[in-house]
Protein backbone atom coordinates (compact mmCIF):
# COMPACT_ATOMS: atom_id res chain seq x y z
CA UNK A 1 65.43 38.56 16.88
CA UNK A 2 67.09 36.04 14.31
CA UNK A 3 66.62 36.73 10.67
CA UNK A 4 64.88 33.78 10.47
CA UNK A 5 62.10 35.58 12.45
CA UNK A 6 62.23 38.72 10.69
CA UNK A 7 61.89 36.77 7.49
CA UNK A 8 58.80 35.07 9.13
CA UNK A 9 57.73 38.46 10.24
CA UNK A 10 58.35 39.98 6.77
CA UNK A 11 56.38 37.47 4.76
CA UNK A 12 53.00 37.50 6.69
CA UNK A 13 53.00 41.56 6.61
CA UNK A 14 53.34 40.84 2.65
CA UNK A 15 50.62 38.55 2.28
CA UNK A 16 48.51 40.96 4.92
CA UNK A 17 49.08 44.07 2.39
CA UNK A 18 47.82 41.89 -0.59
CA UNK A 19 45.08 40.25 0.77
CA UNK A 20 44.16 43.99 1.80
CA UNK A 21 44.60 44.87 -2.16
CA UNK A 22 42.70 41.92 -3.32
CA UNK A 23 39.99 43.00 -0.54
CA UNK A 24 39.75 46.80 -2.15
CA UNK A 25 40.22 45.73 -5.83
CA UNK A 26 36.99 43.77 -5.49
CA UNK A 27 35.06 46.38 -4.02
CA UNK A 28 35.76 48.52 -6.45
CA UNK A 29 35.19 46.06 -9.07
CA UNK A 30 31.88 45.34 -7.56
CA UNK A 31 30.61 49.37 -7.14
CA UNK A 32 32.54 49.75 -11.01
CA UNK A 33 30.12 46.82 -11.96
CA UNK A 34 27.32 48.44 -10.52
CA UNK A 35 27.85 51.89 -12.13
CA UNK A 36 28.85 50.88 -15.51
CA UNK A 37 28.14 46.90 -15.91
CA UNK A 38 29.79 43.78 -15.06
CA UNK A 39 30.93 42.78 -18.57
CA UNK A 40 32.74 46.14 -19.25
CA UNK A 41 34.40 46.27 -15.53
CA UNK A 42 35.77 42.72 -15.95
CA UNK A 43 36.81 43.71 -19.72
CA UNK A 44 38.50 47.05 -17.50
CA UNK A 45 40.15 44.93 -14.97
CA UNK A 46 41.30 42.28 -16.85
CA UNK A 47 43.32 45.27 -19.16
CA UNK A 48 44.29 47.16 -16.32
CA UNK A 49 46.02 43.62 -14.62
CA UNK A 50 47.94 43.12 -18.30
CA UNK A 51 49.44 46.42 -17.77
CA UNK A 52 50.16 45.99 -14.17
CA UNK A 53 51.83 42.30 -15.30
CA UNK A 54 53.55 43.96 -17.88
CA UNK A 55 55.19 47.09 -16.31
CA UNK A 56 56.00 44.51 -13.15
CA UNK A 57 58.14 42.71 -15.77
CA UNK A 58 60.03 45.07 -17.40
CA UNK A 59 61.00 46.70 -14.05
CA UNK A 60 62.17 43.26 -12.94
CA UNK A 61 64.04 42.96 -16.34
CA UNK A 62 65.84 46.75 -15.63
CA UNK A 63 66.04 45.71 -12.16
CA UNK A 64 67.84 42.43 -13.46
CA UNK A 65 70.10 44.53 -16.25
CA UNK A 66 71.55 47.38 -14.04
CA UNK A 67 74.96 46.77 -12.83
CA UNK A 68 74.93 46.61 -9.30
């Protein structure tokens, strides 16, 4: 196989494994909803996705300030 193919290859296994995520996040924001109410859950998601965002960027920024 080319890398061209691999890439290919590569990129729809990505998008596969976060589609999957997105597919288990929202069950468990629906049965979180349920259990504890829809206003709190979203108010619990949407600070759990800041820290996700936020640890994602300052790994990139290490990542990005380590001397290869």
């Amino acid at each position: 196989m080319d890398e061209s193919t691999l890439h290919d290859r590569l990129r729809r296994i990505k998008h596969r494994q976060y589609l999957i995520l997105l597919l288990l996040f929202g069950l468990c924001f629906f049965v979180l909803g349920r259990l504890i109410g829809f206003w709190i859950a979203g108010l619990l998601g949407g600070a759990f996705g800041l820290v996700v965002i936020a640890a994602f960027v300052v790994s990139r920024r290490r990542n990005r300030t380590e001397p290869q």
